[in-house]
C-alpha atoms as a PDB file:
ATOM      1  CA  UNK A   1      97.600 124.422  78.508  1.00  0.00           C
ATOM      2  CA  UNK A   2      96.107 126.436  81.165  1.00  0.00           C
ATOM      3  CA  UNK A   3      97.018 129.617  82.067  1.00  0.00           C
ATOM      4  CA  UNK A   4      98.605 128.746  85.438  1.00  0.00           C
ATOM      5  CA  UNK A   5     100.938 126.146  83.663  1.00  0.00           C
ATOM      6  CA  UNK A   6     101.611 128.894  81.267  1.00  0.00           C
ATOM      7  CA  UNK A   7     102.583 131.356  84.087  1.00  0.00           C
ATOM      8  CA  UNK A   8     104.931 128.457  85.210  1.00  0.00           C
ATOM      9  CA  UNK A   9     106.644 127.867  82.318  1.00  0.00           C
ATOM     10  CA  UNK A  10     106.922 131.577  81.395  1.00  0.00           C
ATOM     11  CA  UNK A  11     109.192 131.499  84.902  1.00  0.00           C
ATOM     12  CA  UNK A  12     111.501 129.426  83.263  1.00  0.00           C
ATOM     13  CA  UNK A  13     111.874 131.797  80.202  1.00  0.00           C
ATOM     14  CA  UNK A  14     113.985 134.519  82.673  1.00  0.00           C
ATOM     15  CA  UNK A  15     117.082 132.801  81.911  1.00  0.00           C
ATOM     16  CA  UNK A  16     116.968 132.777  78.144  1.00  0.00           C
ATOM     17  CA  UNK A  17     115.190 135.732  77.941  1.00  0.00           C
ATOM     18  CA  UNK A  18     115.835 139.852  79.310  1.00  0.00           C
ATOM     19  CA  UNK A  19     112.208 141.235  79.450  1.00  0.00           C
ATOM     20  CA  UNK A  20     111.731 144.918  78.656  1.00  0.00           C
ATOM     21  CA  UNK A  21     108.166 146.677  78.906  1.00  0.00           C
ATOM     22  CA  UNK A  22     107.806 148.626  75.753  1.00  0.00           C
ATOM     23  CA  UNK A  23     104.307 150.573  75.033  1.00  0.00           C
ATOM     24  CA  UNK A  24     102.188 148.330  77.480  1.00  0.00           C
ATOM     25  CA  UNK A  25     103.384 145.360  75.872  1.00  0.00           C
ATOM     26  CA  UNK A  26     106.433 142.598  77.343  1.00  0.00           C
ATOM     27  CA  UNK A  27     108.947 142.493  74.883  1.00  0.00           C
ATOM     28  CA  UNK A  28     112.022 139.332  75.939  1.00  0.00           C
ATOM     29  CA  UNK A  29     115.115 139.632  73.599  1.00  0.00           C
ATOM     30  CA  UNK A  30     117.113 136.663  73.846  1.00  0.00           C
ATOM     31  CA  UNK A  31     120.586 136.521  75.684  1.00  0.00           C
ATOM     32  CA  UNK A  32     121.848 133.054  74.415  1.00  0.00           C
ATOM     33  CA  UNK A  33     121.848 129.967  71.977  1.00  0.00           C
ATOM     34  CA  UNK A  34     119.705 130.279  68.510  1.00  0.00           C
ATOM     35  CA  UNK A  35     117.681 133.329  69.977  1.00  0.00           C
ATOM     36  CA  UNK A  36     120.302 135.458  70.892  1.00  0.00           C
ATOM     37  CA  UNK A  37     119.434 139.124  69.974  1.00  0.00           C
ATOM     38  CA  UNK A  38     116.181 137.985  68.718  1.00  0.00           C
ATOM     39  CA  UNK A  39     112.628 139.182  70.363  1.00  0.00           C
ATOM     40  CA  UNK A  40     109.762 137.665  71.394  1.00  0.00           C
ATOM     41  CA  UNK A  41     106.550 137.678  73.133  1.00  0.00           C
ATOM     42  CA  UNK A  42     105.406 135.794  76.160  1.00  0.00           C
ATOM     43  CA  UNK A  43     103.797 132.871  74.019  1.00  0.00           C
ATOM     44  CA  UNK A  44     106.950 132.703  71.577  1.00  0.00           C
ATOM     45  CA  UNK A  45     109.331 132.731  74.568  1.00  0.00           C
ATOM     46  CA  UNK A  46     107.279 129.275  76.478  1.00  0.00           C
ATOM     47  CA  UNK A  47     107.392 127.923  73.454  1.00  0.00           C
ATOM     48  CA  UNK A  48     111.134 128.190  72.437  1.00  0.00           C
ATOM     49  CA  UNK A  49     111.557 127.034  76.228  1.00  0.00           C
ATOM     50  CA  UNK A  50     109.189 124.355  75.725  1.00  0.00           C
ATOM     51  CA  UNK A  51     110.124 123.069  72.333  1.00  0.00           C
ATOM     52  CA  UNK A  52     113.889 124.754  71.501  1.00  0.00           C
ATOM     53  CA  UNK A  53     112.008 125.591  68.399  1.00  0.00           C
ATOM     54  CA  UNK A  54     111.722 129.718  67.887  1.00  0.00           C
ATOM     55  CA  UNK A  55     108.338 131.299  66.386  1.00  0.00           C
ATOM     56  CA  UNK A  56     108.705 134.483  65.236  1.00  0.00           C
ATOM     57  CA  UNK A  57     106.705 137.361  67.380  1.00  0.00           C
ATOM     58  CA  UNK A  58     104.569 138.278  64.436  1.00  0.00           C
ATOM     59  CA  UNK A  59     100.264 137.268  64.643  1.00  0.00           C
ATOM     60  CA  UNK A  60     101.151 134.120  62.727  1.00  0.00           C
ATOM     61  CA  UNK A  61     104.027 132.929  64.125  1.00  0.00           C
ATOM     62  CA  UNK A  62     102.174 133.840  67.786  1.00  0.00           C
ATOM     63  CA  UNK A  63      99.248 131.904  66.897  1.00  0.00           C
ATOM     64  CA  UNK A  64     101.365 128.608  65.525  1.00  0.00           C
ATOM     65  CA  UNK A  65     103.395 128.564  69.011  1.00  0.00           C
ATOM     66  CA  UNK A  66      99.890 129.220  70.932  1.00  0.00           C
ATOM     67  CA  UNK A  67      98.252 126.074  68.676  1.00  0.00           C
ATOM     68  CA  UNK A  68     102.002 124.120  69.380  1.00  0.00           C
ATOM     69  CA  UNK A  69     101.490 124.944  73.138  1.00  0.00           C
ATOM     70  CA  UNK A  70      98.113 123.961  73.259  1.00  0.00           C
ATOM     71  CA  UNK A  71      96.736 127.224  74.879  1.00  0.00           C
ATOM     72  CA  UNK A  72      92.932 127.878  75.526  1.00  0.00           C
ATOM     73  CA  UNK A  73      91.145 130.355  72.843  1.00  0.00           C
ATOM     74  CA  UNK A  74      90.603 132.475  75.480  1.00  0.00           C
ATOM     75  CA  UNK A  75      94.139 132.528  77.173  1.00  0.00           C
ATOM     76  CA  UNK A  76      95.754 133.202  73.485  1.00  0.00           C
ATOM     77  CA  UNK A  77      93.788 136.315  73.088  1.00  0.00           C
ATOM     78  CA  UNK A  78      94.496 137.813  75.815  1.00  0.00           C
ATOM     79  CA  UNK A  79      98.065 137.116  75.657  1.00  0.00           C
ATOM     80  CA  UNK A  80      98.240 138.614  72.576  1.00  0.00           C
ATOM     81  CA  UNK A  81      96.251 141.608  73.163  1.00  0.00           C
ATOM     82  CA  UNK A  82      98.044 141.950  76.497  1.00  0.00           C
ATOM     83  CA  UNK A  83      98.754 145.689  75.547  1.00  0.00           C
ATOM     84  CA  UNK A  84      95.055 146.362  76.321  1.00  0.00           C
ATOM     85  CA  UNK A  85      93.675 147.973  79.489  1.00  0.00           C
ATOM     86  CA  UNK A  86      90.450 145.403  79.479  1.00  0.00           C
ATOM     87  CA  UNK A  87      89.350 142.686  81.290  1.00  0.00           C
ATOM     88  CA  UNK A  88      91.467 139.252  81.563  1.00  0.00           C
ATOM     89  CA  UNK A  89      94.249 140.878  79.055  1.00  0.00           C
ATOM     90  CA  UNK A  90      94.772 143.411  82.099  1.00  0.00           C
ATOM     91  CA  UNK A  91      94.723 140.663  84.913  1.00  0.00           C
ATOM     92  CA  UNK A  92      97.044 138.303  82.436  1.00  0.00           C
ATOM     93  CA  UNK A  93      99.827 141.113  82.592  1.00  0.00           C
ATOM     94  CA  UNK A  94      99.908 142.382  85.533  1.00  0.00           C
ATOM     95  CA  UNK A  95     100.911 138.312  86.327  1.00  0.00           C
ATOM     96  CA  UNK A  96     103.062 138.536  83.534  1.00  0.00           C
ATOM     97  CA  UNK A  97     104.948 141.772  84.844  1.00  0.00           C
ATOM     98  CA  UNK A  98     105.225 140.684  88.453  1.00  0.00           C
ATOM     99  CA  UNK A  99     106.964 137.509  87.037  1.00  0.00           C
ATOM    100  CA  UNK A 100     109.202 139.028  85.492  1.00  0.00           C
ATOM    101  CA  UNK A 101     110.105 142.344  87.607  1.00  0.00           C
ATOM    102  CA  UNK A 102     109.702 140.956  91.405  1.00  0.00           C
END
């Protein structure tokens, strides 16, 4: 999966999910079904959209729903170190954040 089919999915997470913005880093906590109260991250929340199937937000559970999702190398790190001011990590959540907040 590329990261512009990964931008669309993650549109479909806004009903499932209420996003927060927590110490540079998107945080969803789930409003309904099986995730109710729970939290993810942007990769765990396509995936449980994708699959009904919830990873926990943790570095292993992030990188099985990244492998599930099929998501570039590239893409997966910098969704996961999305709370970095750096290069493609940067550009990857500022489109996360107007996603989610416009």
């Amino acid at each position: 999966m590329k990261q512009t089919e990964f931008l669309r999915k993650f549109d479909q997470t806004k009903s499932v999910f209420k996003w927060y913005y927590v110490n540079n880093q998107l945080v969803g906590i789930g409003l309904r079904g099986g995730v109710r109260g729970k939290a993810v991250n942007p990769i765990t929340a396509v995936a449980y959209v994708t699959s009904n199937q919830y990873y926990q937000p943790t570095n292993d559970g992030t990188v099985e729903a990244a492998n599930w999702l099929g998501l570039t190398e590239s893409l997966t790190t910098a969704l996961m170190n999305a709370g970095s001011n750096r290069g493609h990590a940067q550009i990857i959540r500022g489109k996360l954040l107007k996603k989610v907040f416009n």
